[in-house]
Protein backbone atom coordinates (compact mmCIF):
# COMPACT_ATOMS: atom_id res chain seq x y z
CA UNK A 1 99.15 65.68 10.28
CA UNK A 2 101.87 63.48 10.65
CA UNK A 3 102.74 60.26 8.74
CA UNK A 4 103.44 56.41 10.20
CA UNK A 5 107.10 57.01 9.82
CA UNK A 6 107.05 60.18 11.44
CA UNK A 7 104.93 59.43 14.62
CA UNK A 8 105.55 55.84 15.09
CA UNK A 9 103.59 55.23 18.28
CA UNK A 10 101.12 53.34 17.84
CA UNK A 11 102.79 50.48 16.73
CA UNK A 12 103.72 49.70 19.84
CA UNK A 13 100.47 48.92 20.92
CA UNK A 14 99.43 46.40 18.18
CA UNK A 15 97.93 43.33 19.97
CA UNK A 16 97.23 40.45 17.45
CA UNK A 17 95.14 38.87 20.16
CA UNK A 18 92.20 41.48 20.33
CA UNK A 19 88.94 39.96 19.34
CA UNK A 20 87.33 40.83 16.02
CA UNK A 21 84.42 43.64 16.24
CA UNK A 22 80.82 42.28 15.93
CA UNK A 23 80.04 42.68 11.97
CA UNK A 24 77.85 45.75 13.19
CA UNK A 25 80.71 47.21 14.70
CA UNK A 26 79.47 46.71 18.50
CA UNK A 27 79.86 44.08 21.06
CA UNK A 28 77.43 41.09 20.29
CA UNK A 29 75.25 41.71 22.89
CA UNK A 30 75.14 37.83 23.86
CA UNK A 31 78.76 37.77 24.64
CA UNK A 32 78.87 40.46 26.89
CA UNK A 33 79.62 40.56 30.57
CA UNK A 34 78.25 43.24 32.92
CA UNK A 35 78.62 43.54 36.63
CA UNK A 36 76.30 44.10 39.26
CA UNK A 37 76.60 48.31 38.58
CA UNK A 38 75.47 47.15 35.18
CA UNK A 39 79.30 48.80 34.21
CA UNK A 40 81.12 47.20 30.67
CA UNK A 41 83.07 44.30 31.64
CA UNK A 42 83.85 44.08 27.34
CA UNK A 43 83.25 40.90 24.60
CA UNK A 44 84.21 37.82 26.21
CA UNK A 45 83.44 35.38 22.89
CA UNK A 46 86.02 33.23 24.71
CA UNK A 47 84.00 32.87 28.29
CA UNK A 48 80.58 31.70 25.86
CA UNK A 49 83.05 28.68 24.04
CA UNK A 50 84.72 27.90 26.79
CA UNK A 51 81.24 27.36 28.87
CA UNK A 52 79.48 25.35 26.25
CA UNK A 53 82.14 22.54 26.59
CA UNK A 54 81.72 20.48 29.87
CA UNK A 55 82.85 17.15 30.13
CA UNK A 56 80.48 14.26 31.01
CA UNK A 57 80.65 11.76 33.80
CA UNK A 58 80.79 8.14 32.48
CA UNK A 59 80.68 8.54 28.77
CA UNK A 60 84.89 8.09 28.53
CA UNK A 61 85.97 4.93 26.73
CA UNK A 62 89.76 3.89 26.57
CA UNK A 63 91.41 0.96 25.52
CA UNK A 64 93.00 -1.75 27.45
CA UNK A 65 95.61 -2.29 25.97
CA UNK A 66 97.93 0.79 24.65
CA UNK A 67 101.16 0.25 22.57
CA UNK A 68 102.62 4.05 22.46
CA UNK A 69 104.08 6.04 25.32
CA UNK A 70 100.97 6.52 27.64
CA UNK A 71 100.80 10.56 27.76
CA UNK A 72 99.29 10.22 31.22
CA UNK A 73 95.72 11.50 30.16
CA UNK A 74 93.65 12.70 32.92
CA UNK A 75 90.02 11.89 33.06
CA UNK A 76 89.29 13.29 36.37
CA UNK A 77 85.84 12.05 37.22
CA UNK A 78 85.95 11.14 40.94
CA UNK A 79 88.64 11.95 42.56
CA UNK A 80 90.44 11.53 46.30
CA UNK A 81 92.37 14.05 47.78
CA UNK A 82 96.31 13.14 49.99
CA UNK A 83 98.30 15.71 51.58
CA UNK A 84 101.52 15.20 53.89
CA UNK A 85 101.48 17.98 56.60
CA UNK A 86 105.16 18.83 56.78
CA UNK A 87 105.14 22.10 57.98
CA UNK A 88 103.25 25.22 59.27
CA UNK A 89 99.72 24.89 60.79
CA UNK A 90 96.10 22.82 60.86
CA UNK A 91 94.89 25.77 58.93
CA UNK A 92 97.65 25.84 56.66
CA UNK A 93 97.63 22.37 55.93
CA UNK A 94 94.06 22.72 55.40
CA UNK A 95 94.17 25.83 53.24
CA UNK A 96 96.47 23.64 50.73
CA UNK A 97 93.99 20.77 50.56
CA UNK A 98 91.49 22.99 49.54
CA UNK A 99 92.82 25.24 47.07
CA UNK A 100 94.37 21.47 45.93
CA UNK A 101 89.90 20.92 45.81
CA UNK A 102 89.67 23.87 43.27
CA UNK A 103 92.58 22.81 41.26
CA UNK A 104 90.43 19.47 40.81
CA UNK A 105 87.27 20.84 40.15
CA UNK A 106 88.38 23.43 37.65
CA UNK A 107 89.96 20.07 35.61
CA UNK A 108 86.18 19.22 35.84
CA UNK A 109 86.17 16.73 38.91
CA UNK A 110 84.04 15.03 41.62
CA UNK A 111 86.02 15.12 45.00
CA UNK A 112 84.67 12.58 47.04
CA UNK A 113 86.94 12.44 49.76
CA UNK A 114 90.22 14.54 51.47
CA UNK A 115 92.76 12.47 53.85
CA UNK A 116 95.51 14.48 55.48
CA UNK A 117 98.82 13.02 57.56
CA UNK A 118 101.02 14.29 59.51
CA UNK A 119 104.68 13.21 59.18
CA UNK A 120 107.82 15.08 59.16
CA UNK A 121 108.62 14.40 55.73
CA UNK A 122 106.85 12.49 52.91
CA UNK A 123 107.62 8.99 52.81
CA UNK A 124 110.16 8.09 49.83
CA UNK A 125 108.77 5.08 48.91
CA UNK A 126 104.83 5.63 48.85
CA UNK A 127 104.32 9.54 49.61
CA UNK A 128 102.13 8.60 52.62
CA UNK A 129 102.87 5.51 55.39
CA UNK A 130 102.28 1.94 54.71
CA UNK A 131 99.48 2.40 57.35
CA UNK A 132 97.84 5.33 55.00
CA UNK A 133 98.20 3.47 51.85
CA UNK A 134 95.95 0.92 53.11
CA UNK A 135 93.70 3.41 54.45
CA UNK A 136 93.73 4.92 51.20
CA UNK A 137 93.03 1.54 49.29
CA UNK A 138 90.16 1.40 51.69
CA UNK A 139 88.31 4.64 51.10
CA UNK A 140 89.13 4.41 46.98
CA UNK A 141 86.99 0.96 47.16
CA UNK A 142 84.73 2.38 49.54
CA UNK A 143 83.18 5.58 47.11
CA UNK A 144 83.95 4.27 44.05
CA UNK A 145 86.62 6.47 43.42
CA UNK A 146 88.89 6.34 40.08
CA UNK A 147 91.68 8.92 40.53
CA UNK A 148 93.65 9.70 43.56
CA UNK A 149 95.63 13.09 43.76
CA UNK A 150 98.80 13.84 46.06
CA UNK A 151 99.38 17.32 46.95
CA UNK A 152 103.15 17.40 46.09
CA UNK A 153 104.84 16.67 43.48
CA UNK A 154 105.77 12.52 43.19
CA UNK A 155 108.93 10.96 42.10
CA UNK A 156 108.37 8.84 39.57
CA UNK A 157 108.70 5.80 42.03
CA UNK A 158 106.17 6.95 44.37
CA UNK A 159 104.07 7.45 41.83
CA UNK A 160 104.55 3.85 40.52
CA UNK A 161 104.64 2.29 43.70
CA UNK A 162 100.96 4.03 45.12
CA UNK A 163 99.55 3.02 42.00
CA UNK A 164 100.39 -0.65 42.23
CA UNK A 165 99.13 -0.37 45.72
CA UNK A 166 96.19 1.60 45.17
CA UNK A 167 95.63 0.51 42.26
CA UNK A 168 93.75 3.50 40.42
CA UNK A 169 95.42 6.26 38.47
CA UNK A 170 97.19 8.36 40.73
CA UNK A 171 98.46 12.20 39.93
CA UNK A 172 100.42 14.95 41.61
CA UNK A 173 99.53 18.28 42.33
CA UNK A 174 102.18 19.04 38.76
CA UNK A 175 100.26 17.39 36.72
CA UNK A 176 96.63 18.51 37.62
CA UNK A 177 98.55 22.12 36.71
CA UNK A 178 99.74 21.00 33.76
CA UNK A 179 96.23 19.51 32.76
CA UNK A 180 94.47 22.52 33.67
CA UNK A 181 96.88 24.58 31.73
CA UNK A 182 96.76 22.33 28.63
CA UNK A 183 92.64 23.11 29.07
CA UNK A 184 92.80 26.42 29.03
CA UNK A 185 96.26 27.34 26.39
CA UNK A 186 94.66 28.96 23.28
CA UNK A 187 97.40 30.91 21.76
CA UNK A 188 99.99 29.48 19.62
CA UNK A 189 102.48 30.78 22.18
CA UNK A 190 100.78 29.40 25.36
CA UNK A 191 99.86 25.47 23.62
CA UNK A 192 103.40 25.62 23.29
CA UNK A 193 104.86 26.41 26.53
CA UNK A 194 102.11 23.81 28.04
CA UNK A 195 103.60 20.90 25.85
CA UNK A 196 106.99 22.14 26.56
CA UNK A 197 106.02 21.92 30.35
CA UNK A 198 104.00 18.36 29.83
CA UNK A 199 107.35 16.96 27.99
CA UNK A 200 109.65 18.07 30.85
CA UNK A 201 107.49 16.56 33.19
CA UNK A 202 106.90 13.20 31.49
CA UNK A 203 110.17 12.56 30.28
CA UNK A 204 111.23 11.15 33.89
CA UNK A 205 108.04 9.43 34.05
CA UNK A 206 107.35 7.14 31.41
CA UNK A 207 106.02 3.87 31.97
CA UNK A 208 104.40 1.81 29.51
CA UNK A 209 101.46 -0.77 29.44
CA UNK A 210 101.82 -4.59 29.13
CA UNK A 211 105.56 -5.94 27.28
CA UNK A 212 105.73 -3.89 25.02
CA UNK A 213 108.33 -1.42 26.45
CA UNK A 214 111.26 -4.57 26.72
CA UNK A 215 110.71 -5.38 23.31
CA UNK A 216 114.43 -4.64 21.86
CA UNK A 217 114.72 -4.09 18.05
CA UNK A 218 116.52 -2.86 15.76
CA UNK A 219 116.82 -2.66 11.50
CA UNK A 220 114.60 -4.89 9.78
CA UNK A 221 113.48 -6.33 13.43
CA UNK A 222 112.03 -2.74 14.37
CA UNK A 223 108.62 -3.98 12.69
CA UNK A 224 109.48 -1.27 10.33
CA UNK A 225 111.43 1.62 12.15
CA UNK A 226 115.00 0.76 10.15
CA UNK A 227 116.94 4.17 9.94
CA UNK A 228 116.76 6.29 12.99
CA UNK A 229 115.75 3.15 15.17
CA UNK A 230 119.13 3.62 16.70
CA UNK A 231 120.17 0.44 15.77
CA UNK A 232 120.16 -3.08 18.05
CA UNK A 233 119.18 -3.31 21.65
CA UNK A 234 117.02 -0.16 21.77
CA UNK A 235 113.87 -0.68 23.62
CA UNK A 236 110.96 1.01 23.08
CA UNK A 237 111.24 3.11 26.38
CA UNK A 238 114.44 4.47 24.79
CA UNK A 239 112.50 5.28 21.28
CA UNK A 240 110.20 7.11 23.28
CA UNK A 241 112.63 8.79 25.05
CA UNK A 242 114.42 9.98 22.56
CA UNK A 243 111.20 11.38 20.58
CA UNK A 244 110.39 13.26 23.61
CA UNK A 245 113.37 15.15 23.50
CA UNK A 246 113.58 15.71 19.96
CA UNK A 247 110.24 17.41 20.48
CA UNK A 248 111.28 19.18 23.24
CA UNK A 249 114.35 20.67 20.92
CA UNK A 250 111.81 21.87 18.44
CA UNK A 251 109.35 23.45 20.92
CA UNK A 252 112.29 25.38 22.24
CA UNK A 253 113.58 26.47 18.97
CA UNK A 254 109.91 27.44 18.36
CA UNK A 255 109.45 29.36 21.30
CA UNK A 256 112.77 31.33 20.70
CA UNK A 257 111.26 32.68 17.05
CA UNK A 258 108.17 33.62 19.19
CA UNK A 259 109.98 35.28 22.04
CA UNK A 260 112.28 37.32 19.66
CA UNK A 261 108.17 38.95 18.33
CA UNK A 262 107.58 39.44 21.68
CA UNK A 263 110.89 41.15 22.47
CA UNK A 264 110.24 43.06 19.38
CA UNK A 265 107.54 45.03 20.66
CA UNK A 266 109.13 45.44 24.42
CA UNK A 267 112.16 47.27 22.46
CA UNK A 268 109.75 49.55 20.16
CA UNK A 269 108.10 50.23 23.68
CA UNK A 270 111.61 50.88 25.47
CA UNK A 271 112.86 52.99 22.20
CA UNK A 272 109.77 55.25 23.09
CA UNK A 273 110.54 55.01 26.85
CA UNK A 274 106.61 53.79 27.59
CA UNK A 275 106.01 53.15 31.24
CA UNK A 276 104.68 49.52 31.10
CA UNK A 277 102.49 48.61 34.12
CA UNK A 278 102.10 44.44 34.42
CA UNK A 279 99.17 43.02 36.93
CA UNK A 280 99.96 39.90 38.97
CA UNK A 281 98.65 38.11 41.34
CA UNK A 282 97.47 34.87 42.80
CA UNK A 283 95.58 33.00 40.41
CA UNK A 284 91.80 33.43 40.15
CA UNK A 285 92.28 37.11 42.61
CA UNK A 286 90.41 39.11 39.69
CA UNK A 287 93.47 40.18 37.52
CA UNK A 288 91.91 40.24 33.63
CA UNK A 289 88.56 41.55 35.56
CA UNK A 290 90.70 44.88 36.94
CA UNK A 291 91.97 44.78 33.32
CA UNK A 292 89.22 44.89 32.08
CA UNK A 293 87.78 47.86 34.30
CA UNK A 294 90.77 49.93 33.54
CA UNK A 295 90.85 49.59 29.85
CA UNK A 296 87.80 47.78 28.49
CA UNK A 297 89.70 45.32 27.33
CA UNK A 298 87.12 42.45 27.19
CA UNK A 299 89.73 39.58 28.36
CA UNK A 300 88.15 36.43 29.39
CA UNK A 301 86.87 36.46 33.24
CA UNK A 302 85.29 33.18 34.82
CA UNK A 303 85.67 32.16 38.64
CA UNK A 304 88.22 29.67 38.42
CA UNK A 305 92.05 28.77 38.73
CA UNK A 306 94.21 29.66 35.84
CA UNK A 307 91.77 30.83 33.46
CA UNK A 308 94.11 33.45 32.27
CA UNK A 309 97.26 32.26 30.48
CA UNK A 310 97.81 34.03 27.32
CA UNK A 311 99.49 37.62 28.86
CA UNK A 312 97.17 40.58 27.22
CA UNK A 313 98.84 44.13 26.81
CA UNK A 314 96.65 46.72 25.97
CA UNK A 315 97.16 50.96 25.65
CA UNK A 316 96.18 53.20 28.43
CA UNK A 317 96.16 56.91 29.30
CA UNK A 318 96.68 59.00 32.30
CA UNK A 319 94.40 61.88 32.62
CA UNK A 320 96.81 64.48 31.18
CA UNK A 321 97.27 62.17 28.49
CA UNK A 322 100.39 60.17 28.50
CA UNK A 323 100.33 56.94 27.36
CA UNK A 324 101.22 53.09 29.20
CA UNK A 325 101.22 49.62 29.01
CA UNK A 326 98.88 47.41 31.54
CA UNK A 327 99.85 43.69 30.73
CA UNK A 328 97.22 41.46 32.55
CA UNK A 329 99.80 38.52 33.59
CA UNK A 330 99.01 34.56 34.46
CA UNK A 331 98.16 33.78 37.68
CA UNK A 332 100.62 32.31 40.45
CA UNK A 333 100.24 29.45 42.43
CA UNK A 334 102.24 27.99 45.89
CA UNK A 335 104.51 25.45 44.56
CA UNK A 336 104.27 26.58 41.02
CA UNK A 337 105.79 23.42 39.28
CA UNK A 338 109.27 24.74 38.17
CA UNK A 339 108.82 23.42 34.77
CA UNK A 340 105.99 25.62 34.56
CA UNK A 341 108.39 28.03 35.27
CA UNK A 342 111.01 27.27 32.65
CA UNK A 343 108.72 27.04 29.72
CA UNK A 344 106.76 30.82 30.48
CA UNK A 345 109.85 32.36 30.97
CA UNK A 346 108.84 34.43 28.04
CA UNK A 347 105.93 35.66 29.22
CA UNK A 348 106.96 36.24 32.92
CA UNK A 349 109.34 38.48 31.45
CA UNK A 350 106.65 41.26 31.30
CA UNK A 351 106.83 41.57 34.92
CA UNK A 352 110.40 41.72 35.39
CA UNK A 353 110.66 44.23 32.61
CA UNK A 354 107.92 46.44 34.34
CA UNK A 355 108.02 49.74 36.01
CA UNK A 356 105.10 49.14 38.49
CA UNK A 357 103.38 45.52 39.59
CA UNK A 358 100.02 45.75 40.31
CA UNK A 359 99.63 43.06 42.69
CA UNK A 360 96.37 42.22 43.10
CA UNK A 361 94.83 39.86 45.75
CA UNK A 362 91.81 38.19 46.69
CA UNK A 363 90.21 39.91 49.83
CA UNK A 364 88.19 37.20 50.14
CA UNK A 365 90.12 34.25 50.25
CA UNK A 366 91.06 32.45 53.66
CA UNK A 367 94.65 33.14 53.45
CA UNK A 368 95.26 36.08 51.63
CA UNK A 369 98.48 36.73 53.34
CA UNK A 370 99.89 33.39 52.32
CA UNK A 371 99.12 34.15 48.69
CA UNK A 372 100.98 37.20 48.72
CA UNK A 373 103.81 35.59 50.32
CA UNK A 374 103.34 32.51 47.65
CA UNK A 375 103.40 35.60 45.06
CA UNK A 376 106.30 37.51 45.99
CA UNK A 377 108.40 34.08 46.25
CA UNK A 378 108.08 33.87 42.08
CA UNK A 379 108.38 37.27 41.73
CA UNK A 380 112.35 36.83 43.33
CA UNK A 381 112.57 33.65 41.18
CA UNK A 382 112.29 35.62 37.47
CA UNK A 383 113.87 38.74 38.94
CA UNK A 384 110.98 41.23 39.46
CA UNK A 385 111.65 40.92 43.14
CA UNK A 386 112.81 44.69 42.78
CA UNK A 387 110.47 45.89 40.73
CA UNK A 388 107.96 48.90 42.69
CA UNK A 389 105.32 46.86 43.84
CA UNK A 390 101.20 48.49 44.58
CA UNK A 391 99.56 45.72 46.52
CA UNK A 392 95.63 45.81 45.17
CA UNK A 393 93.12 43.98 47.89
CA UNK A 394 90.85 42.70 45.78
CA UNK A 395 87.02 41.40 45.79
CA UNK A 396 85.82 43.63 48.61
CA UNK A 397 82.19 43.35 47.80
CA UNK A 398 82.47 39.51 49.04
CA UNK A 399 85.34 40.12 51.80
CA UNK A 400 84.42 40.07 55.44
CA UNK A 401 85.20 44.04 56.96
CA UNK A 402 87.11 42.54 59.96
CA UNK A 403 89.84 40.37 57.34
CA UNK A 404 90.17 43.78 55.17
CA UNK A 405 90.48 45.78 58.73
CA UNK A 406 93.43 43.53 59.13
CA UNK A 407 94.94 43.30 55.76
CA UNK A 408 95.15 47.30 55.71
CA UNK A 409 96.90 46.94 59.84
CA UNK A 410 99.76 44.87 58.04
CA UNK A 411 100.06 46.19 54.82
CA UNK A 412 98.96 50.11 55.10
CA UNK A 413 100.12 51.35 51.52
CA UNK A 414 97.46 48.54 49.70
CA UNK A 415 94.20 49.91 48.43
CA UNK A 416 90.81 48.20 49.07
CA UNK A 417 88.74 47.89 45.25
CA UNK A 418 86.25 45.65 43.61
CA UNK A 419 86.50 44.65 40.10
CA UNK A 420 83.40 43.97 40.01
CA UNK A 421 81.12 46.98 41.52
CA UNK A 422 83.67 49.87 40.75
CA UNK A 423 84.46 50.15 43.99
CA UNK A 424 88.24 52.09 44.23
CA UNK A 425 88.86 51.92 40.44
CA UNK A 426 88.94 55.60 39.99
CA UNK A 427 91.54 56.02 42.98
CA UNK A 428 93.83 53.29 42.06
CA UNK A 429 93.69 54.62 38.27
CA UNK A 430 94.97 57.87 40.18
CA UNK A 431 97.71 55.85 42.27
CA UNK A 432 98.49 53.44 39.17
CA UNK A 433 99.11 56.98 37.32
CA UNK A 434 101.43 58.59 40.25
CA UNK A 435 103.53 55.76 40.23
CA UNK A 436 104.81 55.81 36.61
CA UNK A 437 108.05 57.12 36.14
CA UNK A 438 108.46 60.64 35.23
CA UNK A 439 110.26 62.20 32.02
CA UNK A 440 113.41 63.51 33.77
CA UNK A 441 114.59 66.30 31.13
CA UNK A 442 111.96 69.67 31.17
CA UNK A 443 112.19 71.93 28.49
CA UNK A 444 110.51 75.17 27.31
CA UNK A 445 109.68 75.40 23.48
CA UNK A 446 108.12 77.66 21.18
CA UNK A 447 106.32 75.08 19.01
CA UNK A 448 105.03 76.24 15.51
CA UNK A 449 101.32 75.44 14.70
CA UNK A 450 102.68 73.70 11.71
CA UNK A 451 104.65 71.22 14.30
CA UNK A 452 101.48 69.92 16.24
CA UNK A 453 102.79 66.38 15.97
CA UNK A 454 105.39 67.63 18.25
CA UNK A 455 102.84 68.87 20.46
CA UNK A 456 100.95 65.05 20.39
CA UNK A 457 103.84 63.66 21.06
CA UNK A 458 104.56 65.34 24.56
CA UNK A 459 100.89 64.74 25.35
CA UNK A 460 101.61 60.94 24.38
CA UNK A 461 105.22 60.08 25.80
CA UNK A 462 105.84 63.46 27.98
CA UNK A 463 104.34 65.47 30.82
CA UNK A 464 102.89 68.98 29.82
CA UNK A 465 102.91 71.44 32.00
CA UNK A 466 102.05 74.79 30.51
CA UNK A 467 101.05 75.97 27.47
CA UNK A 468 100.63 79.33 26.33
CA UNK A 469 99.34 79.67 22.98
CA UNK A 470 100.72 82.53 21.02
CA UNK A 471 101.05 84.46 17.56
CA UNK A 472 104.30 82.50 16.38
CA UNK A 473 103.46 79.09 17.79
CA UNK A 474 102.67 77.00 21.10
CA UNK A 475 105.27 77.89 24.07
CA UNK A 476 105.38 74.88 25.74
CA UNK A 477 106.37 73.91 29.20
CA UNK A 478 106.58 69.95 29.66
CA UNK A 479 109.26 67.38 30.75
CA UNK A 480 109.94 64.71 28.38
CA UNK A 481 112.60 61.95 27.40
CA UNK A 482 116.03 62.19 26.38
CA UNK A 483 114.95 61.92 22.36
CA UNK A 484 111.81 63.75 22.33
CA UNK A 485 114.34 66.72 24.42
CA UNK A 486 116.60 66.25 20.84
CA UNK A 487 113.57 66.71 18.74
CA UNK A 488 112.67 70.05 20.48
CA UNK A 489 115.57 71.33 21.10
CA UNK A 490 115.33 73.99 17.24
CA UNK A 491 112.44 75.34 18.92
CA UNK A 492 113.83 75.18 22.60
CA UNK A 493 113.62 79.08 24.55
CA UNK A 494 114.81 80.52 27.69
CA UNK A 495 112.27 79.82 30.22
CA UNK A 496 110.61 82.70 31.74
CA UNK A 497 112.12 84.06 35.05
């Protein structure tokens, strides 16, 4: 037997995140998810809380009249839908406005209605045309509608300006992100990335309610502020301003100390030389469900956008025993906001750091080809754009055979599986497995019996090949790294001719 010191592997795998056991030591069965083969899709506690909150139309009260920086909250109720076509198709314009529909109703919306225009470029002023505003005006009155959401993200004076014209709240497709995000953040790690994001965003956008923002004060006339009011002729916009950033500087600084943990456990896994495997994908294409079928790890799965956010690394074997990483990964969007981008740095990391992507899409979906495209575009932005890519089609139990025919015509190396019936899982384990990188050095050793750690060890972090089990010891056959080689090299023998 060997001690923690002397076979430190396992501390690599240590995932704070994992949900406690039941007190009898099994799953409660209540919070269990099983798929139509009636297979373990593991404790999802989180999926029960998260589907005994809804929100309820018409019982939101706010006040009239608000005196701090307005934080922009978003009570989605009924909603319109606006989208400039710039670019590309009818279909493609169309496949935006409704994946910009399941953004909404995943922030728990009503969409009444969905206006499109064609223009060359979005008008600087208002988004849409003056013609489209009105239009706009007309079908808000017309259904009662309360919120009005752009696909694309606003400057902050065509947000002001629609809303003065419109005159209901109106977001951008950045913000319904960001609220969805903020929704669904549970980790320490992932609330603060969201604010970070939510900062960065509202920083250019602030705009107060009623006089309060001209107001200009400073010492005894700050109504109380006096040191750190900056002094005469600061106005409130400024105060606010200010605060934002001096949040944003501790949010950072907080987000480095939680990065270097993270990093902590990457080098313990590089120090061992684990192959890490990381899943990606579009968002809602079935990621923490494939997870979940390959390791029982009982992450959260519902049907909707982003509900994954908090990256989940868990231990997995090959069948001759070595050991990897699969890190289940938050979901990608088109036209990820790049704040969004900036503030999960940490977290993308895992996929530029990988030595296989699983990219997994939706089979189903009606543009599967743009998502992969939409994919691979922030893949190149955080530098896994070389990383060895196994393209995973997704869902096939609700796919039509004629759009999986044609996904396997243009991309012949992907494999067809569903999460959800078991279909494929047992071949892409086996392709998942052939594409981890081998242990380059191969050795022969005559291992004594009272060295068996050594033995685990090339099961755990090597590649056995033969063993012959004789009077002296184990002789061993295997190919392993560089510092397991230096471990075995007292015991190392001429291989046989």
């Amino acid at each position: 037997m060997t001690s923690a010191a002397e076979n430190p592997l396992d501390d690599a795998y240590v995932d704070d995140t994992a949900p406690e056991p039941y007190p009898s030591g099994e799953p409660d069965p209540e919070a269990v998810a099983e798929d139509e083969s009636g297979g373990y899709d593991g404790a999802q506690w989180d999926l029960e809380d998260r589907l005994s909150l809804r929100r309820v139309a018409g019982l939101s009260t706010e006040l009239t009249d608000v005196t701090e920086v307005e934080y922009r909250q978003l009570r989605l109720e009924r909603v319109v839908l606006v989208s400039v076509w710039t670019t590309g198709s009818e279909v493609d314009a169309e496949n935006s406005l409704l994946e910009l529909k399941l953004l909404a109703e995943t922030a728990g919306s009503e969409i009444l209605e969905g206006l499109i225009q064609r223009r060359q470029r979005p008008d600087p002023a208002t988004y849409i045309g003056r013609g489209k505003v009105d239009e706009l005006r007309q079908v808000v009155v017309a259904t009662g509608a309360d919120t009005v959401i752009c696909d694309g993200e606003l400057a902050p004076a065509q947000l002001r300006n629609l809303e003065d014209r419109v005159k209901v709240k109106v977001i951008d497709r950045t913000a319904l992100i960001l609220d969805i995000f903020a929704q669904h953040a549970k980790s320490a790690e992932g609330k603060a990335q969201v604010e970070l994001a939510q900062l960065q965003y509202l920083k250019q956008r602030l705009r107060g309610w009623g006089g309060n923002l001209s107001r200009q004060a400073g010492g005894r006339a700050s109504g109380g502020a006096g040191i750190g009011g900056r002094g005469p002729g600061e106005t409130k916009l400024e105060t606010d301003r200010r605060r934002i950033n001096s949040r944003i500087a501790k949010l950072r600084a907080s987000l480095r100390d939680m990065d270097s943990t993270r990093e902590t456990k990457r080098a313990e896994r590089r120090r061992h030389e684990i192959p890490s495997v990381a899943i990606v994908g579009y968002t809602n294409a079935g990621k923490s469900s494939l997870l979940n079928r390959l390791t029982g790890a009982g992450v959260l799965v519902e049907d909707a956008l982003f509900a994954t956010l908090d990256p989940t690394t868990r231990r997995a074997e090959t069948t001759d025993g070595r050991v990897y990483t699969l890190t289940d990964t938050v979901g990608f969007v088109r036209h990820l906001p790049h704040d969004l981008v900036e503030a999960f740095a940490s977290t993308l990391e895992e996929s530029a750091q990988a030595d296989l992507l699983v990219h997994v899409v939706d089979g189903s979906d009606a543009d599967p080809v743009g998502q992969i495209k939409a994919v691979r575009t922030v893949l190149g932005d955080i530098g896994a754009g070389k990383v060895a890519e196994l393209i995973v089609i997704n869902k096939a139990d609700r796919a039509e055979p004629d759009q999986l025919t044609t996904l396997r015509s243009q991309y012949p190396d992907a494999m067809i599986v569903s999460a959800r019936t078991g279909r494929g899982i047992d071949e892409l384990r086996a392709r998942v497995e052939a594409g981890l990188p081998r242990p380059e050095i191969e050795v022969t050793a005559l291992i004594p019996y009272q060295r068996g750690d050594l033995v685990n060890r090339i099961h755990q972090a090597g590649e056995l090949l033969d063993v012959d089990h004789q009077a002296e010891g184990s002789l061993v056959r295997a190919r392993v790294n560089a510092q397991l080689a230096g471990m075995l090299e007292p015991y190392q023998v001429a291989p046989a001719s």
